[in-house]
N, C-alpha and C. Protein backbone atom coordinates (compact mmCIF):
# COMPACT_ATOMS: atom_id res chain seq x y z
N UNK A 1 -32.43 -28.66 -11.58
CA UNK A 1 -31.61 -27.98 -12.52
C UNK A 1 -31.27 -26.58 -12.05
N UNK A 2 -32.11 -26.09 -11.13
CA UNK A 2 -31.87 -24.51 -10.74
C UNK A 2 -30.75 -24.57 -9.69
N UNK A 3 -30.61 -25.57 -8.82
CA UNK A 3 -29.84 -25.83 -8.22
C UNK A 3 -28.28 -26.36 -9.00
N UNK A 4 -27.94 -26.48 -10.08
CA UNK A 4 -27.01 -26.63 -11.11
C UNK A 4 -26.59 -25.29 -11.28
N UNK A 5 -27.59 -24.80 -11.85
CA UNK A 5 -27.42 -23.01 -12.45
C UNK A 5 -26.46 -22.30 -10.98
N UNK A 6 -27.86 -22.71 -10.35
CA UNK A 6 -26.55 -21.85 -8.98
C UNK A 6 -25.42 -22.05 -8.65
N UNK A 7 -24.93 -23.32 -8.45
CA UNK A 7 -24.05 -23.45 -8.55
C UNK A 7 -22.58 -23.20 -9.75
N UNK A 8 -23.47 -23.02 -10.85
CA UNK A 8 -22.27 -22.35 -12.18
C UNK A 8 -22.12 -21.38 -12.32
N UNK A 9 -23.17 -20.18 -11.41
CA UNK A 9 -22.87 -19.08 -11.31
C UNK A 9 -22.13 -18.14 -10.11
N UNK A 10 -22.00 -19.67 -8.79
CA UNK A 10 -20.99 -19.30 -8.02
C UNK A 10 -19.95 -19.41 -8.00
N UNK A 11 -19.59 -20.49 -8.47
CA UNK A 11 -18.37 -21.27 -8.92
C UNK A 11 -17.25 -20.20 -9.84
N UNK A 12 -17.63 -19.25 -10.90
CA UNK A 12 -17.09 -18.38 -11.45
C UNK A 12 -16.35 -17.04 -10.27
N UNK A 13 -17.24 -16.74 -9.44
CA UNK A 13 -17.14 -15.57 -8.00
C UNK A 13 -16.52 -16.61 -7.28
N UNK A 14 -16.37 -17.64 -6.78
CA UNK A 14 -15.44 -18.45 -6.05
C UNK A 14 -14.35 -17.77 -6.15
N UNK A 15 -13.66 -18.33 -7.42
CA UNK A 15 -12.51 -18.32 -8.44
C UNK A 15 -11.92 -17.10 -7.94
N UNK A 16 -13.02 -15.85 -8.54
CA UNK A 16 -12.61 -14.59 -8.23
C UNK A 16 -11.99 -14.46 -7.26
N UNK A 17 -12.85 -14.52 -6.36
CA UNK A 17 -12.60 -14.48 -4.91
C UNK A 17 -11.13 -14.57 -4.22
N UNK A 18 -11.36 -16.13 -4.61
CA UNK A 18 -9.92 -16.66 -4.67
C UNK A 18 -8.73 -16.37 -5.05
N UNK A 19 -8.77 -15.69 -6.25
CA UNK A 19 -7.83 -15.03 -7.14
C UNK A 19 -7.70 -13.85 -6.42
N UNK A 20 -8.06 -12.94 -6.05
CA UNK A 20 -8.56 -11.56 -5.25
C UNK A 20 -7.81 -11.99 -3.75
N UNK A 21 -7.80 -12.99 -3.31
CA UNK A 21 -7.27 -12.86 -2.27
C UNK A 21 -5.91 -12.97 -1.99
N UNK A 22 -5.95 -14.21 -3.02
CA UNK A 22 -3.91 -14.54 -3.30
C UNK A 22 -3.23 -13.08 -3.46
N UNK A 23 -3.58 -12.66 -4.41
CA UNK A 23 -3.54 -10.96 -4.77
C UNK A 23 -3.05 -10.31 -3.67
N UNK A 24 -4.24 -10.25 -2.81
CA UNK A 24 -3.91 -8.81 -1.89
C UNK A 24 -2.78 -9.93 -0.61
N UNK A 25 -3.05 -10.95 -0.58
CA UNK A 25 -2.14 -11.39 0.08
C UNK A 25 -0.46 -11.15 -0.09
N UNK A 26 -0.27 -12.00 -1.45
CA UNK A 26 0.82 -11.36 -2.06
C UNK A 26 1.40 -10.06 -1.63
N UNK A 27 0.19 -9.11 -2.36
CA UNK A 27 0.66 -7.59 -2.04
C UNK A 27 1.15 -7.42 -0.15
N UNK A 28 0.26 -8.30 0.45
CA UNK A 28 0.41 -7.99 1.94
C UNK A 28 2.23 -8.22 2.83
N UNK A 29 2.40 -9.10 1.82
CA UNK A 29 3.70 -9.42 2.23
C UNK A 29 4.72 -9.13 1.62
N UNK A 30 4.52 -8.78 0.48
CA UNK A 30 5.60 -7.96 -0.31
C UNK A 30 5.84 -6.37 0.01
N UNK A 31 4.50 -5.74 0.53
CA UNK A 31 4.90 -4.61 1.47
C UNK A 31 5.55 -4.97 2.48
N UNK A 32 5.14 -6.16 3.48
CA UNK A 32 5.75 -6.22 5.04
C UNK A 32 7.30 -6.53 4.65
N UNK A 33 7.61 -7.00 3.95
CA UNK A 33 9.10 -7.67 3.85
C UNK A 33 9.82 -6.32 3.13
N UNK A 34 9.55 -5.49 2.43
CA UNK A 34 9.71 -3.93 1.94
C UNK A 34 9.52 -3.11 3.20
N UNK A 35 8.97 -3.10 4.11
CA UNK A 35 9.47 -2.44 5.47
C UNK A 35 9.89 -2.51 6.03
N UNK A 36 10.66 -3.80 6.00
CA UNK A 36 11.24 -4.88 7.55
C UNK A 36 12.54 -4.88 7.02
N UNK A 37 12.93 -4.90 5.61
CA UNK A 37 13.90 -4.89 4.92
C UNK A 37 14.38 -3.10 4.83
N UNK A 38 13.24 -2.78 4.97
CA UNK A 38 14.15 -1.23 4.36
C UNK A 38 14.49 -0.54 5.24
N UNK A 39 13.95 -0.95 6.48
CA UNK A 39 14.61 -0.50 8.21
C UNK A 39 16.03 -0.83 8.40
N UNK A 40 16.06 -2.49 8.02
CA UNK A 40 17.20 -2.63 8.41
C UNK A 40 18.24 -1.92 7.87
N UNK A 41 17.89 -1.87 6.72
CA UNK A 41 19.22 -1.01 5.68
C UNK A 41 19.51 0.23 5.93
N UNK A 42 18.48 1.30 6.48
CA UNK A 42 18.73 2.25 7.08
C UNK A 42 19.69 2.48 8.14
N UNK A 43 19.00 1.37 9.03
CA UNK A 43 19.82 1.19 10.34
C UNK A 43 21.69 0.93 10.42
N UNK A 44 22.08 0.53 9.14
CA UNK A 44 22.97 0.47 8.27
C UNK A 44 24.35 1.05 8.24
N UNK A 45 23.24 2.55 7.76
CA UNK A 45 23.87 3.64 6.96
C UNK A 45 24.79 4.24 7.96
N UNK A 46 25.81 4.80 7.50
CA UNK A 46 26.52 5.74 7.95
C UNK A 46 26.60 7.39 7.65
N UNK A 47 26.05 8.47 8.26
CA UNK A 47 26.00 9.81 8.03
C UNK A 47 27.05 10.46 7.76
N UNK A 48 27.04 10.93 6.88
CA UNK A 48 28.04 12.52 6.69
C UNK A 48 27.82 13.46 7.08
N UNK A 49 28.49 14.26 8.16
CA UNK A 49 27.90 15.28 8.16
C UNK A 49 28.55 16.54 7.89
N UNK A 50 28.27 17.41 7.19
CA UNK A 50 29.11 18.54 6.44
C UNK A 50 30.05 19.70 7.75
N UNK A 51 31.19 19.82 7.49
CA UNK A 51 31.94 20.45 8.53
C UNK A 51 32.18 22.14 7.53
N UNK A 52 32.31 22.98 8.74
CA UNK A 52 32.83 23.80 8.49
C UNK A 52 33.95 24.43 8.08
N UNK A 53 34.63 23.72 8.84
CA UNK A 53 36.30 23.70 8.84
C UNK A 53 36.36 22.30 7.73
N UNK A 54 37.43 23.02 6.51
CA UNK A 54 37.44 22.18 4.93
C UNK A 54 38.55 20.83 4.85
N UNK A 55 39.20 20.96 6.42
CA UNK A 55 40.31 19.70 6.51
C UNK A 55 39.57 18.82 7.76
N UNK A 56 38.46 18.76 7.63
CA UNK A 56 37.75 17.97 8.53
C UNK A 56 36.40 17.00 8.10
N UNK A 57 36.75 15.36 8.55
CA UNK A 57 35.93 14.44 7.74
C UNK A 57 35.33 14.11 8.94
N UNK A 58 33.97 14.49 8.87
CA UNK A 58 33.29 14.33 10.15
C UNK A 58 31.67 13.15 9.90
N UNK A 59 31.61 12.48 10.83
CA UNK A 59 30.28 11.31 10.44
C UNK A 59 29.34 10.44 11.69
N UNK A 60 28.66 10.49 11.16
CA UNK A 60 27.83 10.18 12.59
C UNK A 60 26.95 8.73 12.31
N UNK A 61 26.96 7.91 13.32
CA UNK A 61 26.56 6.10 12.82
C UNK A 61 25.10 6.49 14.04
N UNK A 62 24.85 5.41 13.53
CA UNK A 62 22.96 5.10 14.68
C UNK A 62 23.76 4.55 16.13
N UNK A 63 23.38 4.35 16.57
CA UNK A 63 23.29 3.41 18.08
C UNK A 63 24.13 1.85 17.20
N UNK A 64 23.67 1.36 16.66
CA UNK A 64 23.93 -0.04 16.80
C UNK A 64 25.18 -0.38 15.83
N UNK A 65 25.60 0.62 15.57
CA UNK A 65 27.41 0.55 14.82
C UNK A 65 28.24 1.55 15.92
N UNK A 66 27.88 1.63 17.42
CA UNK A 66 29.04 1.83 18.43
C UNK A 66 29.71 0.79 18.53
N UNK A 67 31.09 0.82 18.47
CA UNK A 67 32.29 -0.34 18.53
C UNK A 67 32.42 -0.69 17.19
N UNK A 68 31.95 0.00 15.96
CA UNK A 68 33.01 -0.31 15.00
C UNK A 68 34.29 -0.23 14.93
N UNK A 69 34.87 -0.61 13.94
CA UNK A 69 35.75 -0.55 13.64
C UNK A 69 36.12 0.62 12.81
N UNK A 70 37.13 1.41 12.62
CA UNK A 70 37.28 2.66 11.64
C UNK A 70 38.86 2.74 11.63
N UNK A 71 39.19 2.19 10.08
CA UNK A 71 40.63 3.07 9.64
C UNK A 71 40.45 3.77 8.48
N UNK A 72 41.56 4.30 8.76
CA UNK A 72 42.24 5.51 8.14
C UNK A 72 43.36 5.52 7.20
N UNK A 73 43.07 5.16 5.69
CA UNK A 73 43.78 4.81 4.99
C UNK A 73 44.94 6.01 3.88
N UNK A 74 46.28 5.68 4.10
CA UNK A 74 46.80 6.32 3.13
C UNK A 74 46.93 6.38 1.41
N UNK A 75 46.79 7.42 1.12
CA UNK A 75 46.90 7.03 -0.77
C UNK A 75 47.57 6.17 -1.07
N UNK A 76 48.61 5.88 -0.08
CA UNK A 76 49.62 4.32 -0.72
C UNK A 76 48.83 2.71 -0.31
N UNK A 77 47.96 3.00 0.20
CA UNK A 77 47.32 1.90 0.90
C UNK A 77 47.56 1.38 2.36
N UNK A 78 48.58 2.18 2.86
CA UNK A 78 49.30 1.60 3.99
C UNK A 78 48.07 2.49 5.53
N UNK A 79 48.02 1.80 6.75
CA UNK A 79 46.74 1.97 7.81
C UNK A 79 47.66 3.40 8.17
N UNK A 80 46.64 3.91 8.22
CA UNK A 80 47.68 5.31 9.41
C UNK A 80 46.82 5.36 10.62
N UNK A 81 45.64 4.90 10.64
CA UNK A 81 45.00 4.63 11.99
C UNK A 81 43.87 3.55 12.09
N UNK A 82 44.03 2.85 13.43
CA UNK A 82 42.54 2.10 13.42
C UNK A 82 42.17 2.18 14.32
N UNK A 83 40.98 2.41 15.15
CA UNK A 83 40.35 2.30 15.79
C UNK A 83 38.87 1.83 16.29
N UNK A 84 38.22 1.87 17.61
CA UNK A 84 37.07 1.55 17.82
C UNK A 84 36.33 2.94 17.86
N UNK A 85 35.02 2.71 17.02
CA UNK A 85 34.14 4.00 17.43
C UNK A 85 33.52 4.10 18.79
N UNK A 86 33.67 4.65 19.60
CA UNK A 86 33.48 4.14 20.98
C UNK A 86 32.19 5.49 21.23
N UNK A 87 31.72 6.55 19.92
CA UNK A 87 30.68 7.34 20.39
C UNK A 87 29.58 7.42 19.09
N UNK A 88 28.73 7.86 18.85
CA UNK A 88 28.06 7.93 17.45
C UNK A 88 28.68 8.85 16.35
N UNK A 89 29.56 9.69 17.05
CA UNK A 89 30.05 10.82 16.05
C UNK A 89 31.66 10.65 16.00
N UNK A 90 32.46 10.47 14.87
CA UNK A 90 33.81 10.83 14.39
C UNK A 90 34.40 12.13 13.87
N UNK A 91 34.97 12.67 14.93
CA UNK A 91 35.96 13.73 13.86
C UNK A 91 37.30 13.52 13.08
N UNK A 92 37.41 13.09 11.99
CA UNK A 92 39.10 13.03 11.54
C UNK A 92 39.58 14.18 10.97
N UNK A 93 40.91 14.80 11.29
CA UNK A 93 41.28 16.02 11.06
C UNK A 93 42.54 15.43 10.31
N UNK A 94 42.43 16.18 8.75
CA UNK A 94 43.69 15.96 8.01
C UNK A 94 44.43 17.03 7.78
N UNK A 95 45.04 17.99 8.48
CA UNK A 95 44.95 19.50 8.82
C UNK A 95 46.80 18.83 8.17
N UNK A 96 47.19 18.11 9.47
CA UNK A 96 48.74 17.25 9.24
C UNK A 96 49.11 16.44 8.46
N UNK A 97 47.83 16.18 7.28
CA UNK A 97 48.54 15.34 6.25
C UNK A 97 49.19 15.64 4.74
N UNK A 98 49.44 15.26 3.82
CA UNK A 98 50.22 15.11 2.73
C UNK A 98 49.10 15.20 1.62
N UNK A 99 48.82 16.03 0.84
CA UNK A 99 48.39 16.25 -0.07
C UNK A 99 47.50 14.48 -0.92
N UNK A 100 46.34 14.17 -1.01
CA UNK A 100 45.87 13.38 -1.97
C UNK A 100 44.47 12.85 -1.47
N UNK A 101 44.27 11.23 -2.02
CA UNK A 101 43.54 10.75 -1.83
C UNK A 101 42.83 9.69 -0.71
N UNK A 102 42.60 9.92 0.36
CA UNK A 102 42.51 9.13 1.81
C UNK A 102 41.30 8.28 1.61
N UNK A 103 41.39 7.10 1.93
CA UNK A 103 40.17 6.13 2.91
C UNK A 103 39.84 5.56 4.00
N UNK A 104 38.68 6.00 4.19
CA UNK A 104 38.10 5.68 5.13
C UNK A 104 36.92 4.37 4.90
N UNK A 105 37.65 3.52 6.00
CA UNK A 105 36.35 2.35 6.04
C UNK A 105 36.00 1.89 7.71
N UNK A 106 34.47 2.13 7.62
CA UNK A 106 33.74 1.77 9.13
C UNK A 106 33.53 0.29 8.39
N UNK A 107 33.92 -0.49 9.40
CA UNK A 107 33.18 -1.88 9.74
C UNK A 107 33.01 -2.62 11.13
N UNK A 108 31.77 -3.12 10.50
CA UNK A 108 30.87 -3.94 11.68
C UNK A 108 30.03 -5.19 11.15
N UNK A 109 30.16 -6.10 11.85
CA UNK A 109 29.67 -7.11 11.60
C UNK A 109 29.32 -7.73 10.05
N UNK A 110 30.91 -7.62 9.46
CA UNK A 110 30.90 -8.23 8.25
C UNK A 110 30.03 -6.93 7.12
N UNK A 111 29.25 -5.65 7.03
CA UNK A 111 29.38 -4.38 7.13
C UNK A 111 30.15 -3.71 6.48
N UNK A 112 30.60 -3.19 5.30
CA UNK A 112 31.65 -1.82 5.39
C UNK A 112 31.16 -1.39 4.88
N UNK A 113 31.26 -0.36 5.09
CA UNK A 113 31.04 1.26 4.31
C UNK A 113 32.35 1.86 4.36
N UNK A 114 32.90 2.58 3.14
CA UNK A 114 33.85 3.03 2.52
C UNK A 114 33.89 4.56 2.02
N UNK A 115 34.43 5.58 2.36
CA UNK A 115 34.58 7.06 2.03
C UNK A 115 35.83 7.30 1.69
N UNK A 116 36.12 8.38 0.60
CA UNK A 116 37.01 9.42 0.27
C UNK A 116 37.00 10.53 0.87
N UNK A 117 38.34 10.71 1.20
CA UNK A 117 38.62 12.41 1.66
C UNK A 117 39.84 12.83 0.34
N UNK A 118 39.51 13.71 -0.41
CA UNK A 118 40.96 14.41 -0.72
C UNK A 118 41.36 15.23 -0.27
N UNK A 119 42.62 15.47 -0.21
CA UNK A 119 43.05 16.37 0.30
C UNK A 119 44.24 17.08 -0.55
N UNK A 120 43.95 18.50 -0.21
CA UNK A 120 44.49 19.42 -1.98
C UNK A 120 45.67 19.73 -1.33
């Protein structure tokens, strides 16, 4: 019978155990996939970076968005430029344009990111 007892009093800490491990397991991979995921999205992003000169839309991509794609959209919707990003950093100068609202969209690999410039 003592050999019963022991066993009903491991059987409960088994469980635990068990339960305790799914747990931190869980947790183990719901962090790893929250780091592996949140790299990539970084890797992503596209920078702004603030210019001095106030008719200038300037931005800087990582390494692995060289050879995007980047136009240059008019307030009417119509392309006024497209090109390949062929360095990490863009300068667009609207020094020559027409008063309003401009877009800009980088894309890459199915990718866009989308910016406003106005211009007063």
């Amino acid at each position: 019978m003592a050999a019963g007892m022991a066993f009903v009093l491991v059987c409960p800490n088994n469980k635990r155990m068990k339960v305790s491990i799914i747990i931190a397991i869980c947790l183990s991979l719901f962090t790893a996939s929250v780091a592996v995921f949140g790299t990539s999205a970084k890797a992503a992003l596209v920078h702004v970076v603030s210019s001095k000169q106030k008719n200038l839309f300037v931005f800087k991509v990582n390494k692995s968005w060289q050879g995007a794609r980047v136009e240059l959209l008019a307030p009417n919707g119509d392309v006024i430029s497209r090109q390949r990003l062929m360095k990490r950093k863009m300068v667009i100068d609207f020094y020559d344009m027409k008063p309003g609202t401009y877009k800009i969209t980088i894309t890459k690999n199915h990718h866009t990111e989308e910016f406003q410039y106005i211009k007063k």
